[in-house]
Protein backbone atom coordinates (compact mmCIF):
# COMPACT_ATOMS: atom_id res chain seq x y z
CA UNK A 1 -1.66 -7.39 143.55
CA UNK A 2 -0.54 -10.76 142.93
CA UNK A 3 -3.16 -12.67 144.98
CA UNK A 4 -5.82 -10.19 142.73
CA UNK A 5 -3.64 -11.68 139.82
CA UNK A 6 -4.28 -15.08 140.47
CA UNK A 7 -7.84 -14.16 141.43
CA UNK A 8 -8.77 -13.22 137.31
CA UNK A 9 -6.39 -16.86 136.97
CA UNK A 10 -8.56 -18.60 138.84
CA UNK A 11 -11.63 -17.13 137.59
CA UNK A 12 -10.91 -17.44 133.76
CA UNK A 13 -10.06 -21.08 134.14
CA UNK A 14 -13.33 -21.72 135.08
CA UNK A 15 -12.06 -22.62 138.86
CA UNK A 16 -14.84 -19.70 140.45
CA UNK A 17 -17.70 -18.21 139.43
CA UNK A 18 -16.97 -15.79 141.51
CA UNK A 19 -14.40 -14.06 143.61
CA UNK A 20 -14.07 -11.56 146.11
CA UNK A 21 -11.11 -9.90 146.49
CA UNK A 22 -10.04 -7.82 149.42
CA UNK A 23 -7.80 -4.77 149.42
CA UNK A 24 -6.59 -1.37 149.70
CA UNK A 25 -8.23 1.26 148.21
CA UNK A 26 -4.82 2.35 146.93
CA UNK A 27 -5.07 -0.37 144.43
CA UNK A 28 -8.88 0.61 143.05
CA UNK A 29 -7.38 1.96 139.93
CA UNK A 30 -5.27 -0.85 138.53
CA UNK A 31 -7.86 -3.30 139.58
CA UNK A 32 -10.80 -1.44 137.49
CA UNK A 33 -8.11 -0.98 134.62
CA UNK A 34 -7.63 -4.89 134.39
CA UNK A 35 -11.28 -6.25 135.05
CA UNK A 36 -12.65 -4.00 132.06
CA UNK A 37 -9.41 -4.87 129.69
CA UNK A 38 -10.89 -8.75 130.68
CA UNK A 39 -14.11 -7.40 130.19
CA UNK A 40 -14.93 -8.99 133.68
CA UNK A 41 -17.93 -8.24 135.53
CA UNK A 42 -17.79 -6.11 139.12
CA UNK A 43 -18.91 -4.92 142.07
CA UNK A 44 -16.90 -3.03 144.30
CA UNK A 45 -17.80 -1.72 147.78
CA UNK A 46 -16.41 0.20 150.73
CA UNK A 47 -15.62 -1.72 153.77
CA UNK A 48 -15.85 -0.30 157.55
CA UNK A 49 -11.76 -0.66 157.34
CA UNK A 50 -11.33 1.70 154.91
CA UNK A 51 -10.66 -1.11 152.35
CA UNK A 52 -12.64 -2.21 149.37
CA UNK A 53 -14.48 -5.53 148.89
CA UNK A 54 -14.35 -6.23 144.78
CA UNK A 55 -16.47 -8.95 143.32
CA UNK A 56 -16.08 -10.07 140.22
CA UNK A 57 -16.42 -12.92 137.93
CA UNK A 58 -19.33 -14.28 136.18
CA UNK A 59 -22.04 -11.84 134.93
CA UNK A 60 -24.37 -13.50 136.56
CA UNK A 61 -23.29 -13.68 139.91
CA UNK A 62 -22.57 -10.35 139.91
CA UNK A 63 -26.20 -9.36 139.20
CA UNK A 64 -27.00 -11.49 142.34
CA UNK A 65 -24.68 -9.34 144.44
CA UNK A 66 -25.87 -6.03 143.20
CA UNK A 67 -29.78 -7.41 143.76
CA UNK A 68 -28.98 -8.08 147.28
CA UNK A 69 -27.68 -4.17 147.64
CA UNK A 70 -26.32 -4.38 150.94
CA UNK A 71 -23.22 -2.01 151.53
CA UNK A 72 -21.75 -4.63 153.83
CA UNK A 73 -21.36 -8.08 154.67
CA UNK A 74 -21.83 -8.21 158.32
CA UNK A 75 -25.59 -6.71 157.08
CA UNK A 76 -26.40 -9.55 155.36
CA UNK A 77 -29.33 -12.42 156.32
CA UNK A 78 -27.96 -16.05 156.95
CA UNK A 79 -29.89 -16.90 153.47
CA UNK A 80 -27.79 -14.01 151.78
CA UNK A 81 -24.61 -15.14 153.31
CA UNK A 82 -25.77 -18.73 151.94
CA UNK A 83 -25.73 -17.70 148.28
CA UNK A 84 -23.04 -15.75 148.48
CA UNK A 85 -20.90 -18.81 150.00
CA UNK A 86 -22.60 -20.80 146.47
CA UNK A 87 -21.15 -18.47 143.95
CA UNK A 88 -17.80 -18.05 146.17
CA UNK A 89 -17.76 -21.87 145.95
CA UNK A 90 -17.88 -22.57 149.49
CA UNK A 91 -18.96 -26.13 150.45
CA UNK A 92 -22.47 -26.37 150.28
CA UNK A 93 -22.85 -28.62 153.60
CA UNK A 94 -20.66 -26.61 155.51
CA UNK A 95 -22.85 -23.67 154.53
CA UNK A 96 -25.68 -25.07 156.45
């Protein structure tokens, strides 16, 4: 929980846009509790691993994720991956 802490950190100081956060599903309730207390926008999805794959952050971004619709990463296009790389605040060359 303490890397998911410094996640929201991150995130409210304006450092991401976005973040996904990785974890066990053990953890789904204190994670929901603290995103709406923050009023932070999510997205949270199953992975093959029996884990979850949160994203959160700006409202915007989120929409974006929840447009694309897929259920998992390895299903996305290389243009998906692209944006999603953007908002996560990947470098943009190393992107390409």
């Amino acid at each position: 929980m303490q890397v998911f802490v410094h996640h929201i950190y991150e995130y409210e100081k304006g450092l991401r846009n976005l973040v996904l956060h990785t974890t066990s599903k053990n953890n789904l309730a204190m994670i929901v509790m603290k995103l709406g207390n923050r009023k932070i926008d999510y997205k949270i999805y199953e992975t093959k691993n029996e884990k979850l794959n949160i994203f959160f952050g700006a409202k915007e971004c989120v929409e974006v994720i929840k447009k694309i619709g897929k259920d998992y990463l390895v299903d996305y296009t290389a243009e998906e991956d692209f944006i999603l790389g953007i908002m996560l605040g990947y470098d943009r060359r190393k992107q390409c």
